[in-house]
PDB file of N, CA and C in Angstrom:
ATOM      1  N   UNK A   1       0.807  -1.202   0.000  1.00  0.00           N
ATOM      2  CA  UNK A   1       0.000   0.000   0.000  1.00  0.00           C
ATOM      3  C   UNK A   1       0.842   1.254   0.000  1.00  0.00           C
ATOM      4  N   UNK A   2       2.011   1.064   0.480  1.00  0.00           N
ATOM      5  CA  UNK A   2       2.604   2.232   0.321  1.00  0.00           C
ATOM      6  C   UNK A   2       3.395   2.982  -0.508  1.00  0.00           C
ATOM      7  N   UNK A   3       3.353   1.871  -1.762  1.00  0.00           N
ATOM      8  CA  UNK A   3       3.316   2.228  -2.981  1.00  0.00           C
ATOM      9  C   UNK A   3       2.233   3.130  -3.878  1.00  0.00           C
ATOM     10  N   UNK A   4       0.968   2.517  -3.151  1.00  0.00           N
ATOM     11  CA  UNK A   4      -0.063   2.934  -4.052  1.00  0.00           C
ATOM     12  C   UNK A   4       0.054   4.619  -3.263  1.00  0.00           C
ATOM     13  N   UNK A   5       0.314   4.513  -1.903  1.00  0.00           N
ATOM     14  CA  UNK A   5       0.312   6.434  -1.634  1.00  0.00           C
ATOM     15  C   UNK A   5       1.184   6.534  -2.408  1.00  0.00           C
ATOM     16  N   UNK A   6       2.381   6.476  -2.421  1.00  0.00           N
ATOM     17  CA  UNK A   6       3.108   7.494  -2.740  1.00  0.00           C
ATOM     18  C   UNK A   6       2.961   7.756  -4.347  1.00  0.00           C
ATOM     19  N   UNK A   7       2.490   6.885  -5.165  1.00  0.00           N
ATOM     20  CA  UNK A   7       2.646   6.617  -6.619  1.00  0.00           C
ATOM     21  C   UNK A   7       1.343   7.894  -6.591  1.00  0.00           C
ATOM     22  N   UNK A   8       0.239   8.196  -5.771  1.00  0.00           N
ATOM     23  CA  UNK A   8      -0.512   8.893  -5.389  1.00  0.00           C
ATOM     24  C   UNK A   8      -0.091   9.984  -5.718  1.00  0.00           C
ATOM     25  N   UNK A   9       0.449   9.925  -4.138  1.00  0.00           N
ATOM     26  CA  UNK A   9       1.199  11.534  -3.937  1.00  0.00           C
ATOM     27  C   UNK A   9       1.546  12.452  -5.070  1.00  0.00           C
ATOM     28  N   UNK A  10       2.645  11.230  -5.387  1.00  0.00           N
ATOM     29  CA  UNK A  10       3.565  11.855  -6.998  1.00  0.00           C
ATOM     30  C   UNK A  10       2.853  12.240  -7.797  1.00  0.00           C
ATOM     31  N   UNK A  11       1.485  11.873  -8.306  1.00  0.00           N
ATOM     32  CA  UNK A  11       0.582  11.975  -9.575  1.00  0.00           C
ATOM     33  C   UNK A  11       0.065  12.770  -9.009  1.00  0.00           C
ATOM     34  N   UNK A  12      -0.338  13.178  -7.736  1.00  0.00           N
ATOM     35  CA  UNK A  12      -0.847  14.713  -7.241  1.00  0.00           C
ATOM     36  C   UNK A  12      -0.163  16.022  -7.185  1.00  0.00           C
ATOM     37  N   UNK A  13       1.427  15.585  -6.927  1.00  0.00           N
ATOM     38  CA  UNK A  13       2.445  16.667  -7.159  1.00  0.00           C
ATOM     39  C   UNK A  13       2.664  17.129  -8.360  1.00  0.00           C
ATOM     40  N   UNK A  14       2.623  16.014  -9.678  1.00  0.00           N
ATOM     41  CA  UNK A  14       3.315  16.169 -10.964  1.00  0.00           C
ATOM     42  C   UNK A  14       1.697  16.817 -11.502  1.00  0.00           C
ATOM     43  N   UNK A  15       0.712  16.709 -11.193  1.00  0.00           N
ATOM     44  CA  UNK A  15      -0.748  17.534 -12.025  1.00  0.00           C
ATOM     45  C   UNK A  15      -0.686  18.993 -11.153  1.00  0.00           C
ATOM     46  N   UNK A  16      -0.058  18.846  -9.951  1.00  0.00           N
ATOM     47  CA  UNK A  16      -0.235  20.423  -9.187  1.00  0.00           C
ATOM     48  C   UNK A  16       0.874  20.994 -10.313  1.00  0.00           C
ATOM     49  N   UNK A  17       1.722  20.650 -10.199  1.00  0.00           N
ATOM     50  CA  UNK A  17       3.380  21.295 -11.037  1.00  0.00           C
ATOM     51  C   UNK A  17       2.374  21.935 -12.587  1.00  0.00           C
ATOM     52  N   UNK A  18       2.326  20.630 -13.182  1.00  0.00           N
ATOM     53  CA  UNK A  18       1.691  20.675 -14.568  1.00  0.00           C
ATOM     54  C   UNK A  18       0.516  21.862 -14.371  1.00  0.00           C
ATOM     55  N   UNK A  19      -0.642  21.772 -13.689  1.00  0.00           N
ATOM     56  CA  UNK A  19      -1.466  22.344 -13.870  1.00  0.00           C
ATOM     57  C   UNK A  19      -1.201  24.434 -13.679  1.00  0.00           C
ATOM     58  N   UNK A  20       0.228  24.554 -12.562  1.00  0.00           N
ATOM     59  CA  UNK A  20       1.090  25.457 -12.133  1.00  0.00           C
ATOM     60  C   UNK A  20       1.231  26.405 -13.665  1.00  0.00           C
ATOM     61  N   UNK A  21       2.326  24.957 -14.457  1.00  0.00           N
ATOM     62  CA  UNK A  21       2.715  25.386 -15.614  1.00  0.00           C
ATOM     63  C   UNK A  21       1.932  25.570 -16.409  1.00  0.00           C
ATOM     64  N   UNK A  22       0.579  25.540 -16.670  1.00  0.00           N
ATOM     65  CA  UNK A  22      -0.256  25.679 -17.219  1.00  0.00           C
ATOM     66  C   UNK A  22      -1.361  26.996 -17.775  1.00  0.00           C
ATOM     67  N   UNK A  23      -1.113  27.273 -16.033  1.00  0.00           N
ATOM     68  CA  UNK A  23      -1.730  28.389 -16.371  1.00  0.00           C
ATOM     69  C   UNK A  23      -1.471  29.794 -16.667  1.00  0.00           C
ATOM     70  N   UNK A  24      -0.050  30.331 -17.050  1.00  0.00           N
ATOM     71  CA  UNK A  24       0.832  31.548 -17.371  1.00  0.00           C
ATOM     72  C   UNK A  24       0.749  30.629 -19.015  1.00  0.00           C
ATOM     73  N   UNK A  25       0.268  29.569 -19.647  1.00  0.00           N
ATOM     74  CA  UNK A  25       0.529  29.454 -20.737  1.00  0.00           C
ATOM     75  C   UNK A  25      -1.089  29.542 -21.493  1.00  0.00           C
ATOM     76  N   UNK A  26      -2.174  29.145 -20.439  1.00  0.00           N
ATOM     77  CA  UNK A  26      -3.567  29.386 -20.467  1.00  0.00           C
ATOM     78  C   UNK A  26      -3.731  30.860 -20.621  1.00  0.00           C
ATOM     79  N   UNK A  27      -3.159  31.512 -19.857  1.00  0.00           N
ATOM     80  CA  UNK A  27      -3.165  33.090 -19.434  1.00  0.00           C
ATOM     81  C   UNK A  27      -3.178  33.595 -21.168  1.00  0.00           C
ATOM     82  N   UNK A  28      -1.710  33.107 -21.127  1.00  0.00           N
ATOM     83  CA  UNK A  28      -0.904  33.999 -22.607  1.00  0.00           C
ATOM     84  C   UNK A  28      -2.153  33.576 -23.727  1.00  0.00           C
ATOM     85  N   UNK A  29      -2.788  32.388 -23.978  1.00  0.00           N
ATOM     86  CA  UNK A  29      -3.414  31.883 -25.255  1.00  0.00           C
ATOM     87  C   UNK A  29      -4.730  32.419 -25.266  1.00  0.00           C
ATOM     88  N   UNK A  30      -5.003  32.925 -23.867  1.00  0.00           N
ATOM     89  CA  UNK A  30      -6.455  33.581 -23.965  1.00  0.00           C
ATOM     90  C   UNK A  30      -5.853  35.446 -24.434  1.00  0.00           C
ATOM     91  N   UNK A  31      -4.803  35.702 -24.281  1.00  0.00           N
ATOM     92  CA  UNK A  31      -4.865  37.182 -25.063  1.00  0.00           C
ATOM     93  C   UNK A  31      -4.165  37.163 -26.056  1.00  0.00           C
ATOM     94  N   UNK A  32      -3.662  36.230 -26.658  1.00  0.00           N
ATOM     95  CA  UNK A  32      -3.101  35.915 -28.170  1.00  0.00           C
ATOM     96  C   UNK A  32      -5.008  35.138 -29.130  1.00  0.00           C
ATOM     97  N   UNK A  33      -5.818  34.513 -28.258  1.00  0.00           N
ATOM     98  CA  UNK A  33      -6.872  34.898 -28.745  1.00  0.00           C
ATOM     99  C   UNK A  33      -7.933  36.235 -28.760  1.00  0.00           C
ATOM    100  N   UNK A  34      -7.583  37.115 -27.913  1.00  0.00           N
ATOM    101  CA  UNK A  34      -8.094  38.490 -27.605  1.00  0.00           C
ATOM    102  C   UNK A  34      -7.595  39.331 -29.272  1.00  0.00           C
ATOM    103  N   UNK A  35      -6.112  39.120 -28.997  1.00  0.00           N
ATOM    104  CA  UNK A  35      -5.437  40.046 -30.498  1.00  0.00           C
ATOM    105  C   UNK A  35      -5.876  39.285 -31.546  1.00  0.00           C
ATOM    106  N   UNK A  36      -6.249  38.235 -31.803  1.00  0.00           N
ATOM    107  CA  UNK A  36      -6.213  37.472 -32.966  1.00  0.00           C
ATOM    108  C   UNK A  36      -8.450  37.778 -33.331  1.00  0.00           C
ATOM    109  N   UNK A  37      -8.922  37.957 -32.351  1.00  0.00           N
ATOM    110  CA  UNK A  37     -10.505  38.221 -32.600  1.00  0.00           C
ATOM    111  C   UNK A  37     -10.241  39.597 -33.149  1.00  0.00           C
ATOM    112  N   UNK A  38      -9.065  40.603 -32.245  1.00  0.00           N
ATOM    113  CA  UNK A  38      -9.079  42.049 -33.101  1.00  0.00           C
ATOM    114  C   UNK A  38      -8.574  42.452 -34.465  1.00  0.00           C
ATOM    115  N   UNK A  39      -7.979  41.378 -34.360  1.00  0.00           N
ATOM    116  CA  UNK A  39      -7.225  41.641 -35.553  1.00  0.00           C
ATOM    117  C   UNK A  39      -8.217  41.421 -36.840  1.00  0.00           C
ATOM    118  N   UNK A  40      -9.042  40.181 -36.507  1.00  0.00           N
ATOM    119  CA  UNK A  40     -10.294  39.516 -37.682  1.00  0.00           C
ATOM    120  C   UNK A  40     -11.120  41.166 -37.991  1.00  0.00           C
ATOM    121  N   UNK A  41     -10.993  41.387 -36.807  1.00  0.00           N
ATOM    122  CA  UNK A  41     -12.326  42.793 -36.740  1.00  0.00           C
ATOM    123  C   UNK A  41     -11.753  43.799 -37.682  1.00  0.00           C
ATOM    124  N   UNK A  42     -10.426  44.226 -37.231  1.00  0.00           N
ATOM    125  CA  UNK A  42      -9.138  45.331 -37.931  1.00  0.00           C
ATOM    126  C   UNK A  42      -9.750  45.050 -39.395  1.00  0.00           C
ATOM    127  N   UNK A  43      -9.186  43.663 -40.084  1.00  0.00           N
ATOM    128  CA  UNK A  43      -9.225  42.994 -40.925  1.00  0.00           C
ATOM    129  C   UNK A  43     -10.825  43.291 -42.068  1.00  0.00           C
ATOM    130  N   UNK A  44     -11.565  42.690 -41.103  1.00  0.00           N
ATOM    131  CA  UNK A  44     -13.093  43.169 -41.609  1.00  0.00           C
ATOM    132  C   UNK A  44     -13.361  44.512 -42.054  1.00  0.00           C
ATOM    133  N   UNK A  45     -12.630  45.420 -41.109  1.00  0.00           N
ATOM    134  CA  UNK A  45     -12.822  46.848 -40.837  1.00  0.00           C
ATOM    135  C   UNK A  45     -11.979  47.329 -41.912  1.00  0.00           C
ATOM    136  N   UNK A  46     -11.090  46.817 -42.266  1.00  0.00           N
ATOM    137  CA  UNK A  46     -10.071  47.465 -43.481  1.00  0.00           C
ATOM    138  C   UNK A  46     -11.104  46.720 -44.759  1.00  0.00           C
ATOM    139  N   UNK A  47     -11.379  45.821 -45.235  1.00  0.00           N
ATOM    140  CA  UNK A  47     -11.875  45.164 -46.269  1.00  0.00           C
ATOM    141  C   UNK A  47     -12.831  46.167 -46.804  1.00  0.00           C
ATOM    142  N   UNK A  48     -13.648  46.211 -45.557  1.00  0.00           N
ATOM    143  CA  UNK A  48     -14.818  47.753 -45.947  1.00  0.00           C
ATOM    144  C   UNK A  48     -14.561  48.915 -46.680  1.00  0.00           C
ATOM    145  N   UNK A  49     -13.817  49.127 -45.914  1.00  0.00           N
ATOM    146  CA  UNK A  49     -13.502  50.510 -46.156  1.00  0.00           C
ATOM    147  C   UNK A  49     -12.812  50.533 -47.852  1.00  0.00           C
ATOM    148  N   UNK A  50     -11.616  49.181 -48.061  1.00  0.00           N
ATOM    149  CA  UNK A  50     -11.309  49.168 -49.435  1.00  0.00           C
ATOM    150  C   UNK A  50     -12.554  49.059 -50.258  1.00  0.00           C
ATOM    151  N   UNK A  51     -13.706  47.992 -50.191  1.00  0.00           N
ATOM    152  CA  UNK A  51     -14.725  47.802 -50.712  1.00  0.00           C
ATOM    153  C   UNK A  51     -15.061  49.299 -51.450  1.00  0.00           C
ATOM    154  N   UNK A  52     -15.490  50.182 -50.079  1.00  0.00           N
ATOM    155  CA  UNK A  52     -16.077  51.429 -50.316  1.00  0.00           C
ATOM    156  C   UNK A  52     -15.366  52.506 -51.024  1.00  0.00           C
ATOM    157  N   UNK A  53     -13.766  52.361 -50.313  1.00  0.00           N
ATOM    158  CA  UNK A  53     -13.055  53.242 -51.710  1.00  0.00           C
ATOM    159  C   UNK A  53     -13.391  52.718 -53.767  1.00  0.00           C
ATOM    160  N   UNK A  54     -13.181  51.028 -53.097  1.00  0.00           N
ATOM    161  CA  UNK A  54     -13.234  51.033 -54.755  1.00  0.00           C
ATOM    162  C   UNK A  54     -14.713  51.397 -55.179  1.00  0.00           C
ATOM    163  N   UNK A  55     -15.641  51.279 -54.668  1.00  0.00           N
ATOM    164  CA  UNK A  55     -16.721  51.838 -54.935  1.00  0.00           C
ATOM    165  C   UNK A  55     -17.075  53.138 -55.154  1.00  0.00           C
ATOM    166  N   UNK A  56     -16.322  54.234 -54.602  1.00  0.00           N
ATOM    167  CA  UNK A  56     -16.871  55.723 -54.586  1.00  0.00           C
ATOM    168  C   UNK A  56     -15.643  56.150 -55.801  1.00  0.00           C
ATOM    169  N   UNK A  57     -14.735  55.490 -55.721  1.00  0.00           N
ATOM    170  CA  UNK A  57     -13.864  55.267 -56.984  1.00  0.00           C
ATOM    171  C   UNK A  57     -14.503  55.136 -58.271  1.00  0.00           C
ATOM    172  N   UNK A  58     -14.988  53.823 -58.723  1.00  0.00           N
ATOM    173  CA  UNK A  58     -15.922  53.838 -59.390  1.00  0.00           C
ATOM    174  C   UNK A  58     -17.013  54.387 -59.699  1.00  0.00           C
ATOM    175  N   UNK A  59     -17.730  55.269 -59.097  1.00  0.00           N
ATOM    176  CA  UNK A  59     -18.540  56.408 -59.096  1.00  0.00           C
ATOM    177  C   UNK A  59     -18.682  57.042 -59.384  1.00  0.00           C
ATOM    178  N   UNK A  60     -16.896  57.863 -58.964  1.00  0.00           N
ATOM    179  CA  UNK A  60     -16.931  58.798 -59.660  1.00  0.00           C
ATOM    180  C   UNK A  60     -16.116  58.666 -60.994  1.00  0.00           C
ATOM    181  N   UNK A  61     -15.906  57.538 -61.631  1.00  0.00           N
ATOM    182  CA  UNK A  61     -15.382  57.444 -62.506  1.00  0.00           C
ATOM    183  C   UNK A  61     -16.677  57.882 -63.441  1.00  0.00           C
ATOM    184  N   UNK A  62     -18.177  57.018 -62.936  1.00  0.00           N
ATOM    185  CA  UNK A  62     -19.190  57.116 -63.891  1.00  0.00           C
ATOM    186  C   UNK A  62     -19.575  58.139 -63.840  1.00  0.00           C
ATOM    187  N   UNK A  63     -19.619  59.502 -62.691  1.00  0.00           N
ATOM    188  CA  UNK A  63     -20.158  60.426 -63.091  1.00  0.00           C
ATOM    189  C   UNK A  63     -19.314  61.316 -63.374  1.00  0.00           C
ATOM    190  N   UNK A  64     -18.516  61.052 -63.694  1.00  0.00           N
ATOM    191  CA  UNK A  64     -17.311  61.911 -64.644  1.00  0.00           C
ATOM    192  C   UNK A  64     -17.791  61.604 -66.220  1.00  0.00           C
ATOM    193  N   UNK A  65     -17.932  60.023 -66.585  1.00  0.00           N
ATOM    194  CA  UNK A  65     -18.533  59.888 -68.050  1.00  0.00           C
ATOM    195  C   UNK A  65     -19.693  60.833 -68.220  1.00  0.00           C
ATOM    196  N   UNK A  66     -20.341  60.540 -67.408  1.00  0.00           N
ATOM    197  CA  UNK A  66     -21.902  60.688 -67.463  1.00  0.00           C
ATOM    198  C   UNK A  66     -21.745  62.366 -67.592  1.00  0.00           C
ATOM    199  N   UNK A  67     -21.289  62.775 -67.115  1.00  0.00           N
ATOM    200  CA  UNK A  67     -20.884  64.664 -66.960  1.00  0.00           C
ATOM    201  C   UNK A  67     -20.546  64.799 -68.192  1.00  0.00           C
ATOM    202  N   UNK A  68     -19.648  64.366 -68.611  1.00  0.00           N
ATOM    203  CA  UNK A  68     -18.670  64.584 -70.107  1.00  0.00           C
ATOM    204  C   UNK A  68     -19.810  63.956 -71.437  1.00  0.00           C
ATOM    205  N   UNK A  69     -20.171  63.175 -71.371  1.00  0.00           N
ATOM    206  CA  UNK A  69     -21.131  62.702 -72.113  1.00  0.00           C
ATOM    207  C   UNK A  69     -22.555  63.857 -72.321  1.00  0.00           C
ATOM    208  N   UNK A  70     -22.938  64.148 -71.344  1.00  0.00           N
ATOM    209  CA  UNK A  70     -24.400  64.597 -70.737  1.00  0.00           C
ATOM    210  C   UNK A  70     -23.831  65.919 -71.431  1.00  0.00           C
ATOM    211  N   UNK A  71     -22.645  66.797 -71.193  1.00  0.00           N
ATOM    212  CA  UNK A  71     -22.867  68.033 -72.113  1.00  0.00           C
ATOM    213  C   UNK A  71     -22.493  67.494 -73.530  1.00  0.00           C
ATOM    214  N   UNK A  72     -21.710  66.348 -73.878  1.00  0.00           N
ATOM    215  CA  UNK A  72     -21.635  66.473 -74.875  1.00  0.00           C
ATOM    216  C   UNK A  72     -22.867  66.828 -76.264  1.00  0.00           C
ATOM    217  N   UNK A  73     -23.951  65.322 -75.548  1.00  0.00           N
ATOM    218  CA  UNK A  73     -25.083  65.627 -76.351  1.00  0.00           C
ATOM    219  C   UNK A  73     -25.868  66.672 -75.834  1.00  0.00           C
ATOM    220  N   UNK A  74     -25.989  67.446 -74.717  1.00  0.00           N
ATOM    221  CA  UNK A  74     -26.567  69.055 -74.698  1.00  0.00           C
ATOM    222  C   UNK A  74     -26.043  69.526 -76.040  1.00  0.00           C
ATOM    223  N   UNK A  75     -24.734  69.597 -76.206  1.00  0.00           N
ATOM    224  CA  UNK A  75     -24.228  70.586 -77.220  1.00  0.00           C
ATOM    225  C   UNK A  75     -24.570  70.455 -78.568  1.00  0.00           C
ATOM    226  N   UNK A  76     -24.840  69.025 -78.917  1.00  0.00           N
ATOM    227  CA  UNK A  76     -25.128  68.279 -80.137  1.00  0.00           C
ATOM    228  C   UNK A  76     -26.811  68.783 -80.078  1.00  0.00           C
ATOM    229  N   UNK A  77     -27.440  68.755 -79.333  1.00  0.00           N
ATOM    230  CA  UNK A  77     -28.877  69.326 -79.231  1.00  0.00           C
ATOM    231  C   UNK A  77     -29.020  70.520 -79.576  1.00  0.00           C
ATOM    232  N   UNK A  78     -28.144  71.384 -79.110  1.00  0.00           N
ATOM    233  CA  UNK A  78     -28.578  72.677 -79.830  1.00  0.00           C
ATOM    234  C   UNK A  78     -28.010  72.784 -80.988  1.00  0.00           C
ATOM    235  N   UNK A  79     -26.915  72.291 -81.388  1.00  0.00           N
ATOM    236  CA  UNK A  79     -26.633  72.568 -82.583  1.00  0.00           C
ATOM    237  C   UNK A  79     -27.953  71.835 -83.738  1.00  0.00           C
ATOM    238  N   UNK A  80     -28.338  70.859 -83.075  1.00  0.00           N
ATOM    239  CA  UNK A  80     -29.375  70.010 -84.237  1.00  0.00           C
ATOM    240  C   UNK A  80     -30.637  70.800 -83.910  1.00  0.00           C
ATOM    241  N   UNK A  81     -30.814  71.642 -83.109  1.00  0.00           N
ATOM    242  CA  UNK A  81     -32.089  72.712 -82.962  1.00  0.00           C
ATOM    243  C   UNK A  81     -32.130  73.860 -83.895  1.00  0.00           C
ATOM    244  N   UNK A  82     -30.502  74.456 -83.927  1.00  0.00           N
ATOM    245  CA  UNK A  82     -29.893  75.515 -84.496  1.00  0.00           C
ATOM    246  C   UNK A  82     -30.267  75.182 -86.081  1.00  0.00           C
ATOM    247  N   UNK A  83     -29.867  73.906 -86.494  1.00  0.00           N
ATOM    248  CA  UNK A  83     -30.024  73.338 -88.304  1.00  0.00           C
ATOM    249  C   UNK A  83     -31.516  73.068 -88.012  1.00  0.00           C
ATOM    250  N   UNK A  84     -31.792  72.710 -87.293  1.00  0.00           N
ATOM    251  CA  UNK A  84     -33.649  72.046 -87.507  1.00  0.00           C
ATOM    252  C   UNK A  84     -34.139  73.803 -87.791  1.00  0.00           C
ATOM    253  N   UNK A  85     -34.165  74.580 -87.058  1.00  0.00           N
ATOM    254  CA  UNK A  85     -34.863  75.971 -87.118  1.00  0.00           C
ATOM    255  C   UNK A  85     -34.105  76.631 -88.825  1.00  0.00           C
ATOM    256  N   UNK A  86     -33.008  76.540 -89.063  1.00  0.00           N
ATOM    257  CA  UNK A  86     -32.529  76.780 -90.521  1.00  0.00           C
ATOM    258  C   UNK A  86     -32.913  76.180 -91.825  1.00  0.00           C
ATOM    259  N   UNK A  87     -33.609  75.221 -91.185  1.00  0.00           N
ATOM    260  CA  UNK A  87     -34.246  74.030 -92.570  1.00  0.00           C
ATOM    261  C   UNK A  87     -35.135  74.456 -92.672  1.00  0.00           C
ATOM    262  N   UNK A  88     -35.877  74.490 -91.255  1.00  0.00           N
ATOM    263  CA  UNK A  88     -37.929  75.030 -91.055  1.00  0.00           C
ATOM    264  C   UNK A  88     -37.675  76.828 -92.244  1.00  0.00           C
ATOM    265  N   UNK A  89     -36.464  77.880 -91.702  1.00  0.00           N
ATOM    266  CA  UNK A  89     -36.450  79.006 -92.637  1.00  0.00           C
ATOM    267  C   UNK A  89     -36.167  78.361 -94.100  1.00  0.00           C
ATOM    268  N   UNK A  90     -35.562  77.858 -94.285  1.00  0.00           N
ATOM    269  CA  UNK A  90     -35.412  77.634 -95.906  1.00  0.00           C
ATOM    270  C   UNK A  90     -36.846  77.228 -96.780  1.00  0.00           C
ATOM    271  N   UNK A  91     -37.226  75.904 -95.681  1.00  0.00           N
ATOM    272  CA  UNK A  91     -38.147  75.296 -96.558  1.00  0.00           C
ATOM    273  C   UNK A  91     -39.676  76.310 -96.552  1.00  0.00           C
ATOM    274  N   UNK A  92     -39.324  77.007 -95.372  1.00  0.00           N
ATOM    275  CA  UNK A  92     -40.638  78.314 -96.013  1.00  0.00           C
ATOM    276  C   UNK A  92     -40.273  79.207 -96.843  1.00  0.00           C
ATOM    277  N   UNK A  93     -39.093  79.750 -97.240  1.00  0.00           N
ATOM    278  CA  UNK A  93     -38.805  80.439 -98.177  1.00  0.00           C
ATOM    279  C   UNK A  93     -38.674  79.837 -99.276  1.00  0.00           C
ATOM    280  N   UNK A  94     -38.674  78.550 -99.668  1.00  0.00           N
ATOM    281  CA  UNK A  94     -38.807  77.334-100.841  1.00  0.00           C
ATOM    282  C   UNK A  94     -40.421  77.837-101.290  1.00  0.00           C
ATOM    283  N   UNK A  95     -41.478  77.212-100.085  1.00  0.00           N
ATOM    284  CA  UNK A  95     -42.612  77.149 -99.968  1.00  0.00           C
ATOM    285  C   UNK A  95     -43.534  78.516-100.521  1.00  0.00           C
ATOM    286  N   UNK A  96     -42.913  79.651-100.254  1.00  0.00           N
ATOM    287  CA  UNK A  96     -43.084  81.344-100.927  1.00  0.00           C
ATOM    288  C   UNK A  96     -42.656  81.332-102.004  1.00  0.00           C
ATOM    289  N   UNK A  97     -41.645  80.996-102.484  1.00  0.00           N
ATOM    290  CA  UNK A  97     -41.346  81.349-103.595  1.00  0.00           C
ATOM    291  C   UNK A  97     -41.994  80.472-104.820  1.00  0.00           C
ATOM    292  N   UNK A  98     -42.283  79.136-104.067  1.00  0.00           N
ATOM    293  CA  UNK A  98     -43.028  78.296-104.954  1.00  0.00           C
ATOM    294  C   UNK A  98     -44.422  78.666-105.313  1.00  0.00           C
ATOM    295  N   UNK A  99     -45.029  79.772-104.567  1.00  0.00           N
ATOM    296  CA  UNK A  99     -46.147  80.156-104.152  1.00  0.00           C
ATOM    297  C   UNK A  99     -46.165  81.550-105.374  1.00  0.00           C
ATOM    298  N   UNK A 100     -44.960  82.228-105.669  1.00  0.00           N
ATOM    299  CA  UNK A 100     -44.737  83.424-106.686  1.00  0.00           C
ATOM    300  C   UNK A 100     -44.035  82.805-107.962  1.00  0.00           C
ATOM    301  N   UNK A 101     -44.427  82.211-108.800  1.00  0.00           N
ATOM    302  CA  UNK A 101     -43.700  81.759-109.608  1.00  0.00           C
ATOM    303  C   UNK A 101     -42.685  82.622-110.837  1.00  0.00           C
ATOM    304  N   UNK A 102     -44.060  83.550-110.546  1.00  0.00           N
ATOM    305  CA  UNK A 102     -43.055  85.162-111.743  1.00  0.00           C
ATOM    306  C   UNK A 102     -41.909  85.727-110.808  1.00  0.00           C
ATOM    307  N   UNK A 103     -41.320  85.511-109.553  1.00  0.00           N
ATOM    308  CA  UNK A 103     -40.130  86.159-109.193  1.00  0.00           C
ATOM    309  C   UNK A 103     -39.390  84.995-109.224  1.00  0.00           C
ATOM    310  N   UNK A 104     -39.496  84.119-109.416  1.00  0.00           N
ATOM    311  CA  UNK A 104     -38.516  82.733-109.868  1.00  0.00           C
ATOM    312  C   UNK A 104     -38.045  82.987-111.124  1.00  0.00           C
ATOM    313  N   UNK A 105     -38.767  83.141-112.008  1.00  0.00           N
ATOM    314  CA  UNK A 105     -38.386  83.583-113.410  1.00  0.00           C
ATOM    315  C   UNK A 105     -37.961  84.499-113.405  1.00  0.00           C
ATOM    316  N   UNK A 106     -38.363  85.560-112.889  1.00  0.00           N
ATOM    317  CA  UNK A 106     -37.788  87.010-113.556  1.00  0.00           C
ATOM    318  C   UNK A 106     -36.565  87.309-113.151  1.00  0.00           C
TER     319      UNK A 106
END
């Protein structure tokens, strides 16, 4: 029996020791999981934000087209208003004169 204490004992000393050493290494892995949850977050938190640059990036890429485009055909509009109103004068002065046929001739 006095094997079985002491073989006891020992397996109570060597789990106190172990369990000793254990916990400054328990300690450390619970705030190397603390930095490692912040870091996911950091991580998340940066992804966004690139997301959103390339997005407002893109944005304004389109409303830069859309600007440059949008006066272009303004400008093309008035000019095709400018010839539409020059055709409407001609073809009534066509339309008059077709209407006087002796100042065509004469």
């Amino acid at each position: 029996m006095v094997d079985q204490e002491m073989l006891a004992a020992m397996e109570q000393m060597i789990g106190n020791k172990l369990r000793a050493g254990l916990e400054p290494l328990e300690m450390k892995i619970g705030k190397l999981d603390e930095r490692t949850q912040q870091l996911e977050a950091d991580t998340r938190y940066v992804k966004i934000v690139q997301a959103g640059n390339s997005i407002l990036h893109r944005q304004d890429s389109i409303e830069k087209c859309y600007a440059d485009t949008s006066a272009r055909y303004l400008e093309q509009k008035e000019r095709i208003d400018r010839l539409a109103k020059e055709i409407w004068r001609i073809s009534d002065a066509i339309k008059e004169r077709e209407g006087r046929p002796e100042e065509v001739q004469g």
